[in-house]
N, C-alpha and C. Protein backbone atom coordinates (compact mmCIF):
# COMPACT_ATOMS: atom_id res chain seq x y z
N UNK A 1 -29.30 -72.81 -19.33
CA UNK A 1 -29.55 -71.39 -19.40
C UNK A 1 -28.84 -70.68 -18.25
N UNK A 2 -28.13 -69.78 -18.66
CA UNK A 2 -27.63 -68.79 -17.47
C UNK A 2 -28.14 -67.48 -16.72
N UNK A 3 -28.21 -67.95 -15.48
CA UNK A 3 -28.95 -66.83 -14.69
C UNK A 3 -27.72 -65.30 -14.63
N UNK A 4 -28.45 -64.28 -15.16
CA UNK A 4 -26.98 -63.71 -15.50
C UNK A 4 -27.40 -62.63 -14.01
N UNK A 5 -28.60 -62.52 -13.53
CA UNK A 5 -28.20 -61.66 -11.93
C UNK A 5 -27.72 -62.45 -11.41
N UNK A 6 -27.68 -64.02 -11.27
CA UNK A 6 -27.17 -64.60 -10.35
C UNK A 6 -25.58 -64.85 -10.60
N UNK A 7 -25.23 -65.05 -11.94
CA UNK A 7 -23.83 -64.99 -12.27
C UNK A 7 -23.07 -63.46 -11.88
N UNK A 8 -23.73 -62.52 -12.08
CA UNK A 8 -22.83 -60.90 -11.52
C UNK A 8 -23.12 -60.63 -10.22
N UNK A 9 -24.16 -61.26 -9.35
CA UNK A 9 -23.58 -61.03 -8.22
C UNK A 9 -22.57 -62.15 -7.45
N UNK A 10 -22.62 -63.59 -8.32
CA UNK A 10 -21.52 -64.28 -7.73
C UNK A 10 -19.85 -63.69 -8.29
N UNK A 11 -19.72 -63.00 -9.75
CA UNK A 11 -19.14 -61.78 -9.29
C UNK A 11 -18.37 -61.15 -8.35
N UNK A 12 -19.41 -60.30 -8.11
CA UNK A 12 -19.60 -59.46 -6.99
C UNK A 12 -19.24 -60.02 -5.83
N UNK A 13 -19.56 -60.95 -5.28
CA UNK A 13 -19.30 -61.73 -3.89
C UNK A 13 -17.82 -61.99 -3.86
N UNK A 14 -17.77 -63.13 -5.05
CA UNK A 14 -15.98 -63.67 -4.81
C UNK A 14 -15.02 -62.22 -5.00
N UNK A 15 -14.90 -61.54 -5.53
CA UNK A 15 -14.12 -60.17 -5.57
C UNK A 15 -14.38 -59.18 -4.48
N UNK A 16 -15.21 -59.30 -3.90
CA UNK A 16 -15.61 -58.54 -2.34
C UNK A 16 -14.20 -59.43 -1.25
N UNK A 17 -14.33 -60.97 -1.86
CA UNK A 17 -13.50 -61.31 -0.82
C UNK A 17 -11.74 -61.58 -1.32
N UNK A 18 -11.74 -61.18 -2.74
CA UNK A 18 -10.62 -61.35 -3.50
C UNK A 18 -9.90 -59.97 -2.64
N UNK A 19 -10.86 -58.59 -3.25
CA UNK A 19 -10.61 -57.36 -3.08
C UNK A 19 -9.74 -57.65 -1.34
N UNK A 20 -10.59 -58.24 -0.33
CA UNK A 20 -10.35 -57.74 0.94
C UNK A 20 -8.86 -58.41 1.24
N UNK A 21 -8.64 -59.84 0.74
CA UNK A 21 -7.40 -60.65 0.62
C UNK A 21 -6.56 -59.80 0.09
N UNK A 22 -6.49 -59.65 -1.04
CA UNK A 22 -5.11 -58.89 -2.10
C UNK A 22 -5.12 -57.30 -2.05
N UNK A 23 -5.90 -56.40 -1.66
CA UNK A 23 -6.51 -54.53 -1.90
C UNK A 23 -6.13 -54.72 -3.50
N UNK A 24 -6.57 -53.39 -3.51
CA UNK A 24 -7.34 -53.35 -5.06
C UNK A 24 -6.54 -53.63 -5.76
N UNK A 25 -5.00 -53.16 -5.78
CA UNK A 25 -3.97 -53.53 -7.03
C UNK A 25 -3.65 -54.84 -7.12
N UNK A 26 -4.03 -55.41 -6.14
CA UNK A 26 -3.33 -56.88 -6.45
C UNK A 26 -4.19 -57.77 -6.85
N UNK A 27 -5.69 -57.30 -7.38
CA UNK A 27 -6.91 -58.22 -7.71
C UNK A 27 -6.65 -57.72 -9.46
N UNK A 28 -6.56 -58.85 -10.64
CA UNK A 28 -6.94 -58.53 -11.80
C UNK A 28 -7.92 -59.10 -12.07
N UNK A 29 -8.26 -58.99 -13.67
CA UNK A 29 -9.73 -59.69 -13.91
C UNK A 29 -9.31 -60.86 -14.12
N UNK A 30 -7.93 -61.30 -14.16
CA UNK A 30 -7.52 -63.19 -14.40
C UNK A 30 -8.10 -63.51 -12.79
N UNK A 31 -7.83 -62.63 -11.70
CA UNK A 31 -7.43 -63.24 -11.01
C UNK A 31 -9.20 -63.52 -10.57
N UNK A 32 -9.85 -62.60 -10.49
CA UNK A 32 -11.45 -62.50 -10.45
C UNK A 32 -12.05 -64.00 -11.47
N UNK A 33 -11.49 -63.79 -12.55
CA UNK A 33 -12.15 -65.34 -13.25
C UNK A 33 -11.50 -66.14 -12.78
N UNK A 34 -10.72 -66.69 -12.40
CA UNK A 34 -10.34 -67.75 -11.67
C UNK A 34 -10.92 -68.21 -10.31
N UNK A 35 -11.11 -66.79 -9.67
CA UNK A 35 -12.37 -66.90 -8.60
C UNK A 35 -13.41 -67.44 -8.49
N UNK A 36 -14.23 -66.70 -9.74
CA UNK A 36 -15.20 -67.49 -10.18
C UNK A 36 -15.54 -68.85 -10.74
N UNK A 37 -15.03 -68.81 -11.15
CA UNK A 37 -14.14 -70.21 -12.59
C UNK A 37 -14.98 -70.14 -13.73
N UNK A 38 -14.83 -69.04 -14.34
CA UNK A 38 -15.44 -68.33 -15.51
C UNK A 38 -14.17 -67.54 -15.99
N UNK A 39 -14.40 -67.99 -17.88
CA UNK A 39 -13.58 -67.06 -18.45
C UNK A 39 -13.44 -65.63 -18.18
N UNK A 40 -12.25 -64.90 -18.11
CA UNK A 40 -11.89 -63.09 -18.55
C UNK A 40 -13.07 -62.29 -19.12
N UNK A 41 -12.55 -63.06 -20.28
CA UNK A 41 -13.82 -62.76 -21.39
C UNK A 41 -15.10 -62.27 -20.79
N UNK A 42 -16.00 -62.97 -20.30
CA UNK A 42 -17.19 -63.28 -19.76
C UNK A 42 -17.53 -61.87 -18.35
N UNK A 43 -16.44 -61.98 -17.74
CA UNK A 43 -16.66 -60.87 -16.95
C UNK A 43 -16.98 -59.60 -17.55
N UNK A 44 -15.99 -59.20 -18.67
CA UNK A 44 -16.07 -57.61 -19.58
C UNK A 44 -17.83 -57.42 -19.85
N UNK A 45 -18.26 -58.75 -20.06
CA UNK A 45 -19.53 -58.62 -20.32
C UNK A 45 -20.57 -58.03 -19.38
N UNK A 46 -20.16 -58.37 -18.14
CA UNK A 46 -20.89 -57.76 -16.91
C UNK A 46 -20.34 -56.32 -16.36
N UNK A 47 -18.69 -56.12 -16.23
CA UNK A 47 -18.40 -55.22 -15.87
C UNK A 47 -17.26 -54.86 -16.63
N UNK A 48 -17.37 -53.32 -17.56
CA UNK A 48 -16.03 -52.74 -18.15
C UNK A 48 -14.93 -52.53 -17.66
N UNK A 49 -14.67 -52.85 -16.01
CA UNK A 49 -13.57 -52.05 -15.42
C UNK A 49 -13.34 -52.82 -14.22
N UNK A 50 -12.07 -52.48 -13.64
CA UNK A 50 -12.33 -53.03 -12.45
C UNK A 50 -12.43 -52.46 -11.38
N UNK A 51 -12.82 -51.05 -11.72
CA UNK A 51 -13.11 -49.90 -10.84
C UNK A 51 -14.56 -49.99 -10.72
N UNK A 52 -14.87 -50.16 -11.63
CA UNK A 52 -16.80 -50.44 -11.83
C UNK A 52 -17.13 -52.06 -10.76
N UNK A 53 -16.07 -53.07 -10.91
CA UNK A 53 -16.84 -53.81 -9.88
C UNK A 53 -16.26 -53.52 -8.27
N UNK A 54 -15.71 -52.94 -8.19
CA UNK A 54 -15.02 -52.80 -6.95
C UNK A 54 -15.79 -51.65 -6.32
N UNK A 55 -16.77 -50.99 -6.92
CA UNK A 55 -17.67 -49.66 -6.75
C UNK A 55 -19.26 -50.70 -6.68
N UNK A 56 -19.28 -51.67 -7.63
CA UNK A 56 -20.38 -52.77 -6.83
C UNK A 56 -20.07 -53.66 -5.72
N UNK A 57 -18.84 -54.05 -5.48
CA UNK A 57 -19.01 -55.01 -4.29
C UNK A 57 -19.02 -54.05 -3.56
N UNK A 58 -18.78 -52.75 -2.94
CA UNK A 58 -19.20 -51.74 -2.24
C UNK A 58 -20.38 -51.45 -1.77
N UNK A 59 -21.14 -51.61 -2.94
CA UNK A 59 -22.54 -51.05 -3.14
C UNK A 59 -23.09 -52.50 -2.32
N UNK A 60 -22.50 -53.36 -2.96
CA UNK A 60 -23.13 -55.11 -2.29
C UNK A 60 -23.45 -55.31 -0.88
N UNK A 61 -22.18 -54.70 -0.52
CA UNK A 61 -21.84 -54.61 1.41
C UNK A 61 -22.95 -53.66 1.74
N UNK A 62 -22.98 -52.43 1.22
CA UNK A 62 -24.15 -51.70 2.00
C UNK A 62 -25.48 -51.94 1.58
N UNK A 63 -25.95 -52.74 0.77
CA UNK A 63 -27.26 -53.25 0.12
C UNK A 63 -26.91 -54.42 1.41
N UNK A 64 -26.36 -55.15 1.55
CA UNK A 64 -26.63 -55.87 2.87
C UNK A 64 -27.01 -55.26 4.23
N UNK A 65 -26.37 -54.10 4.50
CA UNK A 65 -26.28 -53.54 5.46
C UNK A 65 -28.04 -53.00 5.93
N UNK A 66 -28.29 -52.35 4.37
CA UNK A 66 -29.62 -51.82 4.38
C UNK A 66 -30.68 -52.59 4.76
N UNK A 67 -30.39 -53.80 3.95
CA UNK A 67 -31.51 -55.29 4.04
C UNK A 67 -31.66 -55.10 5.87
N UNK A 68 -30.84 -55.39 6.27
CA UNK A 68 -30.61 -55.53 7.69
C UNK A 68 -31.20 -54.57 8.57
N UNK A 69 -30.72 -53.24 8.11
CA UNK A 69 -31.30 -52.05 8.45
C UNK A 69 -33.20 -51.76 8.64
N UNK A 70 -33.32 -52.45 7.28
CA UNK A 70 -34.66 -52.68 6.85
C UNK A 70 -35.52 -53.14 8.01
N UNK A 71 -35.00 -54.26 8.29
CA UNK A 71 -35.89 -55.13 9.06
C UNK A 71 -36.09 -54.49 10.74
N UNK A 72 -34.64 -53.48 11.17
CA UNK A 72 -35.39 -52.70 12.18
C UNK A 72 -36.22 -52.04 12.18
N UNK A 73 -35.90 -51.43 10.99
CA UNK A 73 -37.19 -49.91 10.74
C UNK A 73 -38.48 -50.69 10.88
N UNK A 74 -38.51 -51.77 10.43
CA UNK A 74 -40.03 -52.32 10.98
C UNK A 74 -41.02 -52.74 11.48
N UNK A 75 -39.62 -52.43 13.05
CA UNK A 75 -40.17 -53.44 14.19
C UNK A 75 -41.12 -52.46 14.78
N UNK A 76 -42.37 -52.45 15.41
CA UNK A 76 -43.25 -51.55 15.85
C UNK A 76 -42.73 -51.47 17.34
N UNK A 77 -42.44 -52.45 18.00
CA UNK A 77 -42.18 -52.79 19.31
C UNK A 77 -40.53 -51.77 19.81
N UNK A 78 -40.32 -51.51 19.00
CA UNK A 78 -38.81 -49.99 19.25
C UNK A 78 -39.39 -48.78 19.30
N UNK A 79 -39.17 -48.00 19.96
CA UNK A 79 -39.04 -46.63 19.61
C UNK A 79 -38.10 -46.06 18.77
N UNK A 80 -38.20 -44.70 18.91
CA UNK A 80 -37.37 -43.92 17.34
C UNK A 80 -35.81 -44.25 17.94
N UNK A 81 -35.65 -43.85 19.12
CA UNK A 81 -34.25 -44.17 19.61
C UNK A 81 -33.51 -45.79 19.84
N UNK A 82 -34.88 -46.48 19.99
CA UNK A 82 -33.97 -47.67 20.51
C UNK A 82 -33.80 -48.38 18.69
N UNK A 83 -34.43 -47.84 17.59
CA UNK A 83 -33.75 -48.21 16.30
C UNK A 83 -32.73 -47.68 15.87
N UNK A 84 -32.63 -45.96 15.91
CA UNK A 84 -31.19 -45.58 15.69
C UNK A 84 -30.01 -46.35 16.52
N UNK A 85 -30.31 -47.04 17.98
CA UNK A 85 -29.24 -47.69 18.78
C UNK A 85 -29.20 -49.24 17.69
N UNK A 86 -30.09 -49.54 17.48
CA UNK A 86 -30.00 -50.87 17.01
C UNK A 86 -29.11 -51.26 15.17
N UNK A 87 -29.88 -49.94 14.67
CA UNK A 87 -29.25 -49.74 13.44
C UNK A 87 -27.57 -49.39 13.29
N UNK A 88 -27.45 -48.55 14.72
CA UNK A 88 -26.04 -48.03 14.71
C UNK A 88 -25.09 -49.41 15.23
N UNK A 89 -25.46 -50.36 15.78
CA UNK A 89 -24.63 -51.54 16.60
C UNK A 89 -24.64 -52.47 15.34
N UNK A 90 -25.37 -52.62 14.70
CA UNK A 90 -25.48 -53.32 13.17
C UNK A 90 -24.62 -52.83 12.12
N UNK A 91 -24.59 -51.63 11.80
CA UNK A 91 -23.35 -51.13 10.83
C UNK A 91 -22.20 -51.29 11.68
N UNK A 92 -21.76 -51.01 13.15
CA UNK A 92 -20.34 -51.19 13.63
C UNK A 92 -19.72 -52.47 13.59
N UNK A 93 -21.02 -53.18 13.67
CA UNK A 93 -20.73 -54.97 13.87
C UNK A 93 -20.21 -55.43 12.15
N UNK A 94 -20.92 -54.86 11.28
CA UNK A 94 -20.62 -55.06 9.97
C UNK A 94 -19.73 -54.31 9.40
N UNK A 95 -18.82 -53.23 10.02
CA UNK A 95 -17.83 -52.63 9.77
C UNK A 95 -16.65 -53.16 10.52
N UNK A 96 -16.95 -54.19 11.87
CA UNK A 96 -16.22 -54.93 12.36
C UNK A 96 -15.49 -56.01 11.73
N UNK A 97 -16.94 -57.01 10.95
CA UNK A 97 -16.78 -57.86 10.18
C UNK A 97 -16.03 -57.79 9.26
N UNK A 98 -16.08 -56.55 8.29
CA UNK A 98 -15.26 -55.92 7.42
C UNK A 98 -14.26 -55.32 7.34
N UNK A 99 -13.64 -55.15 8.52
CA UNK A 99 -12.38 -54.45 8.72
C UNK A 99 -11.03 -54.63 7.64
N UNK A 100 -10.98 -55.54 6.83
CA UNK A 100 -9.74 -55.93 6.12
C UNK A 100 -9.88 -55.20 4.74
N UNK A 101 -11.61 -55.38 4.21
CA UNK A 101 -12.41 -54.51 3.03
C UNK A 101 -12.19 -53.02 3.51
N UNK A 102 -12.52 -52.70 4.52
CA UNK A 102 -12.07 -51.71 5.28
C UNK A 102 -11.07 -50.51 4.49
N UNK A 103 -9.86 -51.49 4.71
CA UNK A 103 -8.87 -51.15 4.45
C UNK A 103 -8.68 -50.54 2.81
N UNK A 104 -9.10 -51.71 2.40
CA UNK A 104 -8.64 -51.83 0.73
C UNK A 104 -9.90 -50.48 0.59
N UNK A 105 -10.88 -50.03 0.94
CA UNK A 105 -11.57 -49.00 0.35
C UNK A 105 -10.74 -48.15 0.53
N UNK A 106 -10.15 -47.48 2.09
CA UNK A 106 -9.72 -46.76 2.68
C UNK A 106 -8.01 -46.51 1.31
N UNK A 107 -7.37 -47.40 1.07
CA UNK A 107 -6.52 -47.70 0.00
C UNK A 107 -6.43 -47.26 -0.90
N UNK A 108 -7.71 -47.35 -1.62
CA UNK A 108 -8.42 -47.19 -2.97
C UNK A 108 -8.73 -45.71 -3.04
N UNK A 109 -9.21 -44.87 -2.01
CA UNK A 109 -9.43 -43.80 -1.88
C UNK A 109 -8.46 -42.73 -1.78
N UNK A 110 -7.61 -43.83 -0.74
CA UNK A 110 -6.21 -42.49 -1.05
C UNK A 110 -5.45 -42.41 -2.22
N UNK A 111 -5.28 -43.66 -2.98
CA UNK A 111 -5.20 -43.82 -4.06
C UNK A 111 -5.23 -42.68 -5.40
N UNK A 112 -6.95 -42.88 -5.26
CA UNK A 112 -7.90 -42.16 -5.92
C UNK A 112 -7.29 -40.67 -6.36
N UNK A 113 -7.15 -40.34 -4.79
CA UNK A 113 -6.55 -39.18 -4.21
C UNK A 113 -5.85 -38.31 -4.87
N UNK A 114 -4.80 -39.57 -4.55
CA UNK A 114 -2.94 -38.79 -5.35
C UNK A 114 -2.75 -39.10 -6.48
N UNK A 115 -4.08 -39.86 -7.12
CA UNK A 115 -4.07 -39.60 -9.10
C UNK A 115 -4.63 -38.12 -9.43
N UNK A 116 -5.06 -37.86 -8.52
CA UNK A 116 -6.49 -36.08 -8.51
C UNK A 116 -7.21 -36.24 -9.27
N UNK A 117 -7.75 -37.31 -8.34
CA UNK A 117 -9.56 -38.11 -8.60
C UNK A 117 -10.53 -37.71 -7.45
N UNK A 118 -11.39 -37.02 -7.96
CA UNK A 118 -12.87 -36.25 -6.87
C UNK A 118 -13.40 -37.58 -6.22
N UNK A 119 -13.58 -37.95 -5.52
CA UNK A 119 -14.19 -39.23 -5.02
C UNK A 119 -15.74 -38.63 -4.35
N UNK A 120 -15.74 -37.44 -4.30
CA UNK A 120 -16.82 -36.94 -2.89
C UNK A 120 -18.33 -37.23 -3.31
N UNK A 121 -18.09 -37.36 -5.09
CA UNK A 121 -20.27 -37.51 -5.11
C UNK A 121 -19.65 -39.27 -5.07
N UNK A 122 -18.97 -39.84 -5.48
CA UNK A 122 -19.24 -41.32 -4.82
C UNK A 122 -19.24 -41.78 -3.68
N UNK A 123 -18.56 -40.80 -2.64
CA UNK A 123 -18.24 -41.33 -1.40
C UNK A 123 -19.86 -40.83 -0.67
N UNK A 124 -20.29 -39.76 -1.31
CA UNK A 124 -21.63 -39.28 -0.90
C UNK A 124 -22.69 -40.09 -1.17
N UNK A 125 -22.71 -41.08 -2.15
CA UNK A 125 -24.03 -41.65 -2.71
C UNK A 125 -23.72 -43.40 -1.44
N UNK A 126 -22.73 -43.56 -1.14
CA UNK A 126 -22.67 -44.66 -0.29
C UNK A 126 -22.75 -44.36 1.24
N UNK A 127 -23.33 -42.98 1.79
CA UNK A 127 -23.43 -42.46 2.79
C UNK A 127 -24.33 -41.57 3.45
N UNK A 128 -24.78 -41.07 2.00
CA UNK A 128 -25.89 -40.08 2.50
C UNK A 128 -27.46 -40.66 2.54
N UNK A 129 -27.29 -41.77 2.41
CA UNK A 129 -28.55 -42.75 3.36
C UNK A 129 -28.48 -43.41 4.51
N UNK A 130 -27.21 -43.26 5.25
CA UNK A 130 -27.13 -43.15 6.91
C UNK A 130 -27.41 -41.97 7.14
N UNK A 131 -27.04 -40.88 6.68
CA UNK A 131 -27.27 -39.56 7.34
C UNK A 131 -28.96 -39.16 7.58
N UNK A 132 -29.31 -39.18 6.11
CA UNK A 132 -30.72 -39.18 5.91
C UNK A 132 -31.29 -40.24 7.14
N UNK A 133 -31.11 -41.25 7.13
CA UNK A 133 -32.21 -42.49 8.25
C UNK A 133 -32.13 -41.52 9.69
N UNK A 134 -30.85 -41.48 9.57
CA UNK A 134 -30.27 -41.41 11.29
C UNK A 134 -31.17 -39.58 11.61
N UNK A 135 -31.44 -38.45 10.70
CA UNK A 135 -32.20 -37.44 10.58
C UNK A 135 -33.51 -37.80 10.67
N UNK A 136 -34.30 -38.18 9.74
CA UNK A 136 -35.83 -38.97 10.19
C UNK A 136 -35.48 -39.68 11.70
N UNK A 137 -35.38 -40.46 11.93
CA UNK A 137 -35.31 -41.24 13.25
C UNK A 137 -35.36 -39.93 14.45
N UNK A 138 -34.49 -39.65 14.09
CA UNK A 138 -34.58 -38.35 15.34
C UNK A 138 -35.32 -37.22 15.63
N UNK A 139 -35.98 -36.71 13.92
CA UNK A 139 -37.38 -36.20 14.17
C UNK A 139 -38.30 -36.84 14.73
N UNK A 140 -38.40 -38.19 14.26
CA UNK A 140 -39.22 -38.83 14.95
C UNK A 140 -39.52 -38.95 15.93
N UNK A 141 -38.16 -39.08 17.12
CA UNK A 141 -38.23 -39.25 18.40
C UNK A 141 -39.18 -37.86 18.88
N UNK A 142 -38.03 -36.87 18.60
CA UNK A 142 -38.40 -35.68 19.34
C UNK A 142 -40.28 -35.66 18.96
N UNK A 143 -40.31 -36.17 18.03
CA UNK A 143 -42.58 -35.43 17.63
C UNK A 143 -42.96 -36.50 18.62
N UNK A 144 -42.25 -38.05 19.04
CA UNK A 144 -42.72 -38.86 19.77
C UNK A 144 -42.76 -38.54 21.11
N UNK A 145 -41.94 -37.79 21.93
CA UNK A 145 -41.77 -37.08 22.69
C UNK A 145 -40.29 -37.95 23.97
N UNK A 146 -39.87 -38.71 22.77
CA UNK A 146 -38.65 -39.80 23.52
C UNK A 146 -37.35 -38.73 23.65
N UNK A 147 -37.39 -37.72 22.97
CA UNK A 147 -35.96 -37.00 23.12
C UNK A 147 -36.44 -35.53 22.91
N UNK A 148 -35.45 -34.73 23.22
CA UNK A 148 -35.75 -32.81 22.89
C UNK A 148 -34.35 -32.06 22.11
N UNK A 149 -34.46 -33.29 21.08
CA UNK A 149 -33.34 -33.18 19.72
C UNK A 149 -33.95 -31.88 19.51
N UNK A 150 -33.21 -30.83 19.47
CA UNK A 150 -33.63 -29.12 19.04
C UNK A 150 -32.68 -29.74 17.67
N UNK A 151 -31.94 -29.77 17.62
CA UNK A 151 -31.27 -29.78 15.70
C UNK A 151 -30.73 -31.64 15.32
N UNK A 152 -31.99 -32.13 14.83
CA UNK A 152 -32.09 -33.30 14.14
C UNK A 152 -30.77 -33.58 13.11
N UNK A 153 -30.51 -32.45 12.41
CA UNK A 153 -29.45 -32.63 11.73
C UNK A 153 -27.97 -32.87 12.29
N UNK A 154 -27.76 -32.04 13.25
CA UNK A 154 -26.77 -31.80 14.07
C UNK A 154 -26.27 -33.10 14.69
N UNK A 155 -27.47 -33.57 15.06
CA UNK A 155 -27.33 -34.86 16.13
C UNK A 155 -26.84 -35.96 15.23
N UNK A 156 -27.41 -35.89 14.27
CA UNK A 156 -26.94 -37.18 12.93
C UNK A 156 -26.15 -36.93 12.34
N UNK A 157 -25.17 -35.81 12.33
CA UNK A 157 -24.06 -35.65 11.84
C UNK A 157 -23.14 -36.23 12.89
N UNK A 158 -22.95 -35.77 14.35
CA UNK A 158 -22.20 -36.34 15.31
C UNK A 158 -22.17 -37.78 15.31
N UNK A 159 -23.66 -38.36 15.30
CA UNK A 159 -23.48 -40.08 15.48
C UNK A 159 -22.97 -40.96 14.11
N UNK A 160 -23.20 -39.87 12.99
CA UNK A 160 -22.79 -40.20 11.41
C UNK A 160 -20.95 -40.16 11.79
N UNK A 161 -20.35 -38.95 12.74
CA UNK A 161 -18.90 -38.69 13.17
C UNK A 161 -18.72 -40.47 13.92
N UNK A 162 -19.25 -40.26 14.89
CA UNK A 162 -19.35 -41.99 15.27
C UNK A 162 -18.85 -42.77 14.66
N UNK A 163 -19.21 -42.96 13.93
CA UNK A 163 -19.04 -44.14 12.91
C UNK A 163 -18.12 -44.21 12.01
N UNK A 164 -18.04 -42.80 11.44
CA UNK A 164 -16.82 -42.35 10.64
C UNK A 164 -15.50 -42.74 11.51
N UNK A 165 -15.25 -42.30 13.34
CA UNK A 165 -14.61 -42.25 14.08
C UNK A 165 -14.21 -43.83 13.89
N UNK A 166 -14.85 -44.57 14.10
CA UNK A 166 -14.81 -46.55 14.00
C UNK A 166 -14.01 -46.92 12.82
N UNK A 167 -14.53 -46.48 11.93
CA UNK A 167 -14.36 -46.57 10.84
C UNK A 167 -12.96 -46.71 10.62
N UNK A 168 -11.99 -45.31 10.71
CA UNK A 168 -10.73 -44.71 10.85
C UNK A 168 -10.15 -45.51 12.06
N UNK A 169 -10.33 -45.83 13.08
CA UNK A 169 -10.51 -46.83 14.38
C UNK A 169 -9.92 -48.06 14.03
N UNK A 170 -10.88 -48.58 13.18
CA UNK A 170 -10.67 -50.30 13.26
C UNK A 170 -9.52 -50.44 11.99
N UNK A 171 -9.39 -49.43 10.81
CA UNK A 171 -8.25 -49.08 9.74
C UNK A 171 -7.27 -49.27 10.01
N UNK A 172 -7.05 -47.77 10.91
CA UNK A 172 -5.81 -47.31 11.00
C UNK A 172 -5.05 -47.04 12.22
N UNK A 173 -5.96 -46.21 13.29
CA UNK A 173 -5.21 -45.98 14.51
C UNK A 173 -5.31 -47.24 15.24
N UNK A 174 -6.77 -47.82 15.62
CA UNK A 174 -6.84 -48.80 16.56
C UNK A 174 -6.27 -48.67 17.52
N UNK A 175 -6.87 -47.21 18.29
CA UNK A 175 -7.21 -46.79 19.45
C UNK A 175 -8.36 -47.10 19.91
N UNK A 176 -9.50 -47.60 19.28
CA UNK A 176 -10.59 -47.98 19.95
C UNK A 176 -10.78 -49.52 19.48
N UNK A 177 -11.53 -49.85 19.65
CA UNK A 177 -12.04 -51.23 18.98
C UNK A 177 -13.92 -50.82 18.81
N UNK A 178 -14.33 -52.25 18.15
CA UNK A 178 -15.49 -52.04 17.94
C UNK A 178 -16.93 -51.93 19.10
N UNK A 179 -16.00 -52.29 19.90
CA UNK A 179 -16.84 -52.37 21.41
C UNK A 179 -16.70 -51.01 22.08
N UNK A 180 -15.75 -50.55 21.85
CA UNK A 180 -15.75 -48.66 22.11
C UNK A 180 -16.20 -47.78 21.74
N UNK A 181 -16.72 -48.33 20.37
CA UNK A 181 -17.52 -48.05 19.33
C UNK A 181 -19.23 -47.93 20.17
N UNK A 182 -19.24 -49.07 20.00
CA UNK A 182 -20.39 -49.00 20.87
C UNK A 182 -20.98 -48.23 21.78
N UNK A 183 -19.89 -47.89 22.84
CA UNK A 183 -20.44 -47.72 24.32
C UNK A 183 -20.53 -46.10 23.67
N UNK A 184 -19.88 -45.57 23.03
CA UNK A 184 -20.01 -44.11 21.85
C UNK A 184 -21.31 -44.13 21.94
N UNK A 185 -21.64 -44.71 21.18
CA UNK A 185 -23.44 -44.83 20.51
C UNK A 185 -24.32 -44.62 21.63
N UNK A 186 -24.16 -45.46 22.48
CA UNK A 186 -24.77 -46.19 23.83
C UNK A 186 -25.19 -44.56 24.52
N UNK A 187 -24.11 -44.28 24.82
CA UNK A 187 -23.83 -42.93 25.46
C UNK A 187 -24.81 -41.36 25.47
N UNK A 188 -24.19 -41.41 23.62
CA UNK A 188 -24.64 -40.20 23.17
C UNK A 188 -26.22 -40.06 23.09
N UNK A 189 -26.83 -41.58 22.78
CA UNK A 189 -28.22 -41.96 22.44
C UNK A 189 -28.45 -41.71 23.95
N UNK A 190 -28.67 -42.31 25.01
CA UNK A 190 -28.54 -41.89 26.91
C UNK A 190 -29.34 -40.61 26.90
N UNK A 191 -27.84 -39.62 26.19
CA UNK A 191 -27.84 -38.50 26.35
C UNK A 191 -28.76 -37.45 25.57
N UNK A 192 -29.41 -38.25 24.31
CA UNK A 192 -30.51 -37.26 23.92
C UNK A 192 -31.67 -37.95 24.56
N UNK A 193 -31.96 -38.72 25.45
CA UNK A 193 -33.27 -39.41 26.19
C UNK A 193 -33.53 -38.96 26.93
């Protein structure tokens, strides 16, 4: 009998690392079943496109990210700030890790681009649950009385810039590295305490 969540996210996995090896044009679905070592065929069944799995191994990376995320939000022993520091060193470290996937999104997007393809409610639905966390967290602080965040939003847009900044960082300029990244975070968090 075939476990078919467990067959689409193995999927999902080997083409996360197909995708990051070859960027998107150079991954087909031969090359994905061969990955797997499962017929062509068999994939269509899970995914119509190969825009549709390349929009789940996406989703895969930040469903990891979250898992991870998860387990700070639940430590009682942090305050509101020392989780936004902890959550923020966890996505840079995993955007570190990812730097080559990195790319091929970054690829895919410009891509996207210069066909005059809207990317912004997808690029929004894989982002606007950092923004959102990193907003709670910082109300939080300030009602806790750890910081005197006057605009919660404001502040999580800059450290959301952060990251975006890394992001573009570890891509393309690599003017910073991921440890510069850091001391960013380190800093700005300091500075609302």
């Amino acid at each position: 009998m075939i476990d078919h969540e467990q067959r689409r996210r193995l999927i999902l996995e080997r083409s996360f690392a197909l995708f990051a090896e070859e960027g998107f044009d150079g991954v087909t679905y031969q090359k994905i079943a061969d990955r797997c070592g499962i017929a062509r065929t068999v994939i269509y069944k899970y995914f119509k496109n190969k825009e549709l799995i390349f929009d789940y191994a996406v989703s895969l990376a930040t469903g990891n990210l979250t898992a991870m995320t998860d387990k700070i939000l639940t430590r009682k022993d942090l305050s509101a700030l020392e989780k936004i520091g902890r959550v923020m060193h966890v996505t840079v470290k995993m955007l570190e890790n990812n730097r080559v996937f990195l790319t091929v999104i970054l690829d895919y997007v410009l891509m996207q681009k210069q066909k005059g393809k809207d990317l912004k409610r997808k690029i929004r639905r894989h982002t606007i649950g950092m923004k959102y966390l990193l907003t709670k967290l910082l109300r939080e602080s300030e009602k806790n009385g750890e910081s005197a965040v006057r605009y919660p939003e404001t502040a999580a847009s800059h450290l959301y810039g952060i990251l975006e900044s890394c992001v573009l960082n570890l891509t393309v300029t690599e003017i910073l590295d991921a440890k510069d990244c850091l001391i960013l975070i380190d800093r700005y968090l300091e500075n609302l305490g």
